[in-house]
C-alpha atoms as a PDB file:
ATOM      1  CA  UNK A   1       0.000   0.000   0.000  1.00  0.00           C
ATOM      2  CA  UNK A   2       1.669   3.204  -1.254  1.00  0.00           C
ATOM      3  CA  UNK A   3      -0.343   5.552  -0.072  1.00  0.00           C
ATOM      4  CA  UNK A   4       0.227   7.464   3.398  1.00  0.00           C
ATOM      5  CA  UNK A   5      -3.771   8.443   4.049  1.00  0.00           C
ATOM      6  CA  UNK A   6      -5.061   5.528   3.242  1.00  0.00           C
ATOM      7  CA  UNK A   7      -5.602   3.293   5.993  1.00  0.00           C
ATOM      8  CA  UNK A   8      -5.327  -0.727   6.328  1.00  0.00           C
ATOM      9  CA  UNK A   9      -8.668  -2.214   7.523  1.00  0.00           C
ATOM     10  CA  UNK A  10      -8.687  -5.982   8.927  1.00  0.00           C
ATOM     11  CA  UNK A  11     -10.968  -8.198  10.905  1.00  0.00           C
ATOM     12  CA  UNK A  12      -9.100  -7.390  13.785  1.00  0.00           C
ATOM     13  CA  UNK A  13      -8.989  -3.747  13.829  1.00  0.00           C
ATOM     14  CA  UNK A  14     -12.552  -3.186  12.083  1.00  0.00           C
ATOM     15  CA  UNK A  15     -14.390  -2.705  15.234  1.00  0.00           C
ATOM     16  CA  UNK A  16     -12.245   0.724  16.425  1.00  0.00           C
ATOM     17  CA  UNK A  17     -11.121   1.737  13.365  1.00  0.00           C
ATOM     18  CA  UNK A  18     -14.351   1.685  11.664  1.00  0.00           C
ATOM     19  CA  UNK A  19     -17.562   1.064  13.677  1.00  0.00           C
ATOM     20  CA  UNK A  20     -16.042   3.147  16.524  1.00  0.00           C
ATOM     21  CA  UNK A  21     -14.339   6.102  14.247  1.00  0.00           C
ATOM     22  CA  UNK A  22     -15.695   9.673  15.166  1.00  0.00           C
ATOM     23  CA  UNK A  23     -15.457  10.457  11.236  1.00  0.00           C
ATOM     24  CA  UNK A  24     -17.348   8.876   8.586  1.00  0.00           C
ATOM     25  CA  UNK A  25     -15.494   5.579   6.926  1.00  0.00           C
ATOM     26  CA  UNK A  26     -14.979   3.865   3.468  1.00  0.00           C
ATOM     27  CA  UNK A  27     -14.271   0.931   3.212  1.00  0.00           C
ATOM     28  CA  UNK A  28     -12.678  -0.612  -0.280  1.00  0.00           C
ATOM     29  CA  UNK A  29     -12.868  -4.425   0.024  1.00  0.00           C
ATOM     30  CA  UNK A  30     -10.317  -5.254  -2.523  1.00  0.00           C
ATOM     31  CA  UNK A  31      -7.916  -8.311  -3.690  1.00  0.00           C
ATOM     32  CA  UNK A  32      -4.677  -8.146  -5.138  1.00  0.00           C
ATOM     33  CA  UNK A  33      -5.963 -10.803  -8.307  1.00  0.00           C
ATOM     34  CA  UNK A  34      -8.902  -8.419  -8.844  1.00  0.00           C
ATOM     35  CA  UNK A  35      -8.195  -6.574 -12.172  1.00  0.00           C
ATOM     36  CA  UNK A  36     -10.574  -3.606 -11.215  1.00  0.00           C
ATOM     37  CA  UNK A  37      -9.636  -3.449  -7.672  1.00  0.00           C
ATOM     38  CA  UNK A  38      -6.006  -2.158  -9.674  1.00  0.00           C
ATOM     39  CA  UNK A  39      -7.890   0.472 -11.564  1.00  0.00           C
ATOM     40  CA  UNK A  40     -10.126   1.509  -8.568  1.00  0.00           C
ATOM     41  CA  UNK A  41      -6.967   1.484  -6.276  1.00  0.00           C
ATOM     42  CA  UNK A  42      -4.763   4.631  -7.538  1.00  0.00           C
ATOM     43  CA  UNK A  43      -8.629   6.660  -7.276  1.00  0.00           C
ATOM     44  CA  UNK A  44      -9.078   5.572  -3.895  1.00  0.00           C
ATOM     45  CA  UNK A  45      -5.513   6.340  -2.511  1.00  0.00           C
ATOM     46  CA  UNK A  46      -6.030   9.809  -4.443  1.00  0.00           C
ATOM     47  CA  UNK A  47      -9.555  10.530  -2.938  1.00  0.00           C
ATOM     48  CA  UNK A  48      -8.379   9.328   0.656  1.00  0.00           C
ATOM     49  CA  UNK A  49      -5.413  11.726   0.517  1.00  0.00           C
ATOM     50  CA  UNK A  50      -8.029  15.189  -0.582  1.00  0.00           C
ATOM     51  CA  UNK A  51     -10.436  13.989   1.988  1.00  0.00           C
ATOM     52  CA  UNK A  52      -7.985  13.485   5.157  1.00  0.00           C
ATOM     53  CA  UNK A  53      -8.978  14.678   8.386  1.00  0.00           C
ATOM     54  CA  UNK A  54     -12.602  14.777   6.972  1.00  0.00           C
ATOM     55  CA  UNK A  55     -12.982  11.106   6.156  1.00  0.00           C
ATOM     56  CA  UNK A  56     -10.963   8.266   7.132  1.00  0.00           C
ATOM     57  CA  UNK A  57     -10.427   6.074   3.941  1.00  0.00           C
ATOM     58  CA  UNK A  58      -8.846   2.616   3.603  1.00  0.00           C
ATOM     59  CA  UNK A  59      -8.785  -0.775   2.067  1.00  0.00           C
ATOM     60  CA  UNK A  60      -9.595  -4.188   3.417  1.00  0.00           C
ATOM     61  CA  UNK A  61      -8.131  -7.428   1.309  1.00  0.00           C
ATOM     62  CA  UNK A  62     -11.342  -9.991   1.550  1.00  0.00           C
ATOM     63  CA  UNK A  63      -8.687 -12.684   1.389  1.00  0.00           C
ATOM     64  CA  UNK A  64      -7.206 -12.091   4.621  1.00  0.00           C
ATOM     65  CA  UNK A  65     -10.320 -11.024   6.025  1.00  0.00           C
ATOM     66  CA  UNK A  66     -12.954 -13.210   5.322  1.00  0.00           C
ATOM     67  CA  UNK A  67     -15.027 -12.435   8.452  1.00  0.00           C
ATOM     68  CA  UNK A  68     -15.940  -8.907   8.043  1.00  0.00           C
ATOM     69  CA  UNK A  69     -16.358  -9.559   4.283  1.00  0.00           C
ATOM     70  CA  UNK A  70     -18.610 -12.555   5.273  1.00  0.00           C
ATOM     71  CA  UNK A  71     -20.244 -10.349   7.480  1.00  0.00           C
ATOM     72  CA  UNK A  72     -21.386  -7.276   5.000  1.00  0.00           C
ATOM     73  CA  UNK A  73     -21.871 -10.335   2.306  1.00  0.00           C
ATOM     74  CA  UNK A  74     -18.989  -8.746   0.024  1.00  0.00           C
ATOM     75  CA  UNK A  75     -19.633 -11.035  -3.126  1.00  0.00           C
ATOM     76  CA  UNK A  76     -17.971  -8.728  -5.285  1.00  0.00           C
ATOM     77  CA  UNK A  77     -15.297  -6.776  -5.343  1.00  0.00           C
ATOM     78  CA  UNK A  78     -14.684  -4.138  -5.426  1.00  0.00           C
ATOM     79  CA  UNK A  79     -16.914  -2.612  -3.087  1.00  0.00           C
ATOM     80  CA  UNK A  80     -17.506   0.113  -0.983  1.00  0.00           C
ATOM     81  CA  UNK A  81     -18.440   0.569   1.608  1.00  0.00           C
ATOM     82  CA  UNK A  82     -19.814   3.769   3.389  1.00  0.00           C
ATOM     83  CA  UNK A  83     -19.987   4.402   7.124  1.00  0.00           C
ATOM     84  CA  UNK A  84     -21.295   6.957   9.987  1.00  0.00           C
ATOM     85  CA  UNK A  85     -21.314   6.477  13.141  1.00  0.00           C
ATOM     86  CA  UNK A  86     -21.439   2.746  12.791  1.00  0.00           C
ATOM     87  CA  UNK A  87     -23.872   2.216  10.199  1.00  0.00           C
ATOM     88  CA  UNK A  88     -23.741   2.040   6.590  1.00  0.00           C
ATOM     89  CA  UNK A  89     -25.401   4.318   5.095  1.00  0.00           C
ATOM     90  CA  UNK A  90     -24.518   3.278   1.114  1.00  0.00           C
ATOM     91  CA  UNK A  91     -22.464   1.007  -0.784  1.00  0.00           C
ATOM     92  CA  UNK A  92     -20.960   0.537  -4.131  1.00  0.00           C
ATOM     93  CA  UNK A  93     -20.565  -2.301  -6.460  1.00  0.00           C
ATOM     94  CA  UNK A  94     -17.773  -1.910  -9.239  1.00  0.00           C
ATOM     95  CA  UNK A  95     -15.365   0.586 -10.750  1.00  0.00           C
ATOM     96  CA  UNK A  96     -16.093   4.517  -9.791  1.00  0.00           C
ATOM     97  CA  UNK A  97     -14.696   7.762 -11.598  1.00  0.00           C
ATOM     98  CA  UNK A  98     -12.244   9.801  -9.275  1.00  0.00           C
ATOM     99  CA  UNK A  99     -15.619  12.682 -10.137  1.00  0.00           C
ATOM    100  CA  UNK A 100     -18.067  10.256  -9.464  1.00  0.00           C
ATOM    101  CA  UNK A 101     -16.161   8.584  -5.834  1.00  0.00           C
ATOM    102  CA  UNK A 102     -15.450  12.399  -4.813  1.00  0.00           C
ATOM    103  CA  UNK A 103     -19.515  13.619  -5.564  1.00  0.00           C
ATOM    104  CA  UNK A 104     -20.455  10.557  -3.206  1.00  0.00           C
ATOM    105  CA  UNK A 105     -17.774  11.323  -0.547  1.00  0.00           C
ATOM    106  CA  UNK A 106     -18.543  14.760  -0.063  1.00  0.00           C
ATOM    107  CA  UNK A 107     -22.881  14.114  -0.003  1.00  0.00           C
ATOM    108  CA  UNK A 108     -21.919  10.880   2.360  1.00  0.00           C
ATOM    109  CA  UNK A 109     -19.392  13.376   4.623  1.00  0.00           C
ATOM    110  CA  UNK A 110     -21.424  16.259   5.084  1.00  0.00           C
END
């Protein structure tokens, strides 16, 4: 993971860093195989960087962390996920425009 905002979500840190954050969350379950997990990625690590401090953004590998995956029913990837204050309040199914990710961000932060 190159870039320095975006965060590293597993099953074992979910709980605080997400469920428990005081700033709304997205989630990017993601795979390295995934071909548009690749294109999505560079977006997301771009979008997490213009949104820090306002919204906490990071990526979760379903591979390693089948339990949280299992949990939202993440059947494909990629997906986002969105969440306040614990909840989700949207999610996304497939490849995003940087325009398109930042229009969602800022209705989902405000």
């Amino acid at each position: 993971m190159s870039g320095s905002y975006l965060r590293e979500f597993t099953d074992e840190n979910y709980q605080k860093e997400v469920l428990e954050s005081a700033t709304p969350v997205v989630v990017d379950f993601t795979a390295p195989w995934c071909g548009p997990c690749k294109m999505l990625g560079p977006i997301v690590e771009e979008i997490a960087e213009a949104f820090d401090g306002r919204v906490k953004i990071g990526k979760m590998n379903v591979d390693d962390n089948p339990q949280t995956a299992s949990k939202y029913r993440i059947v494909s990837i990629p997906t986002l996920l969105f969440v306040k204050n614990g909840n989700v309040v949207d999610q996304h199914t497939g490849l995003l425009t940087r325009e398109a990710l930042r229009k969602k961000i800022e209705q989902f932060a405000s």
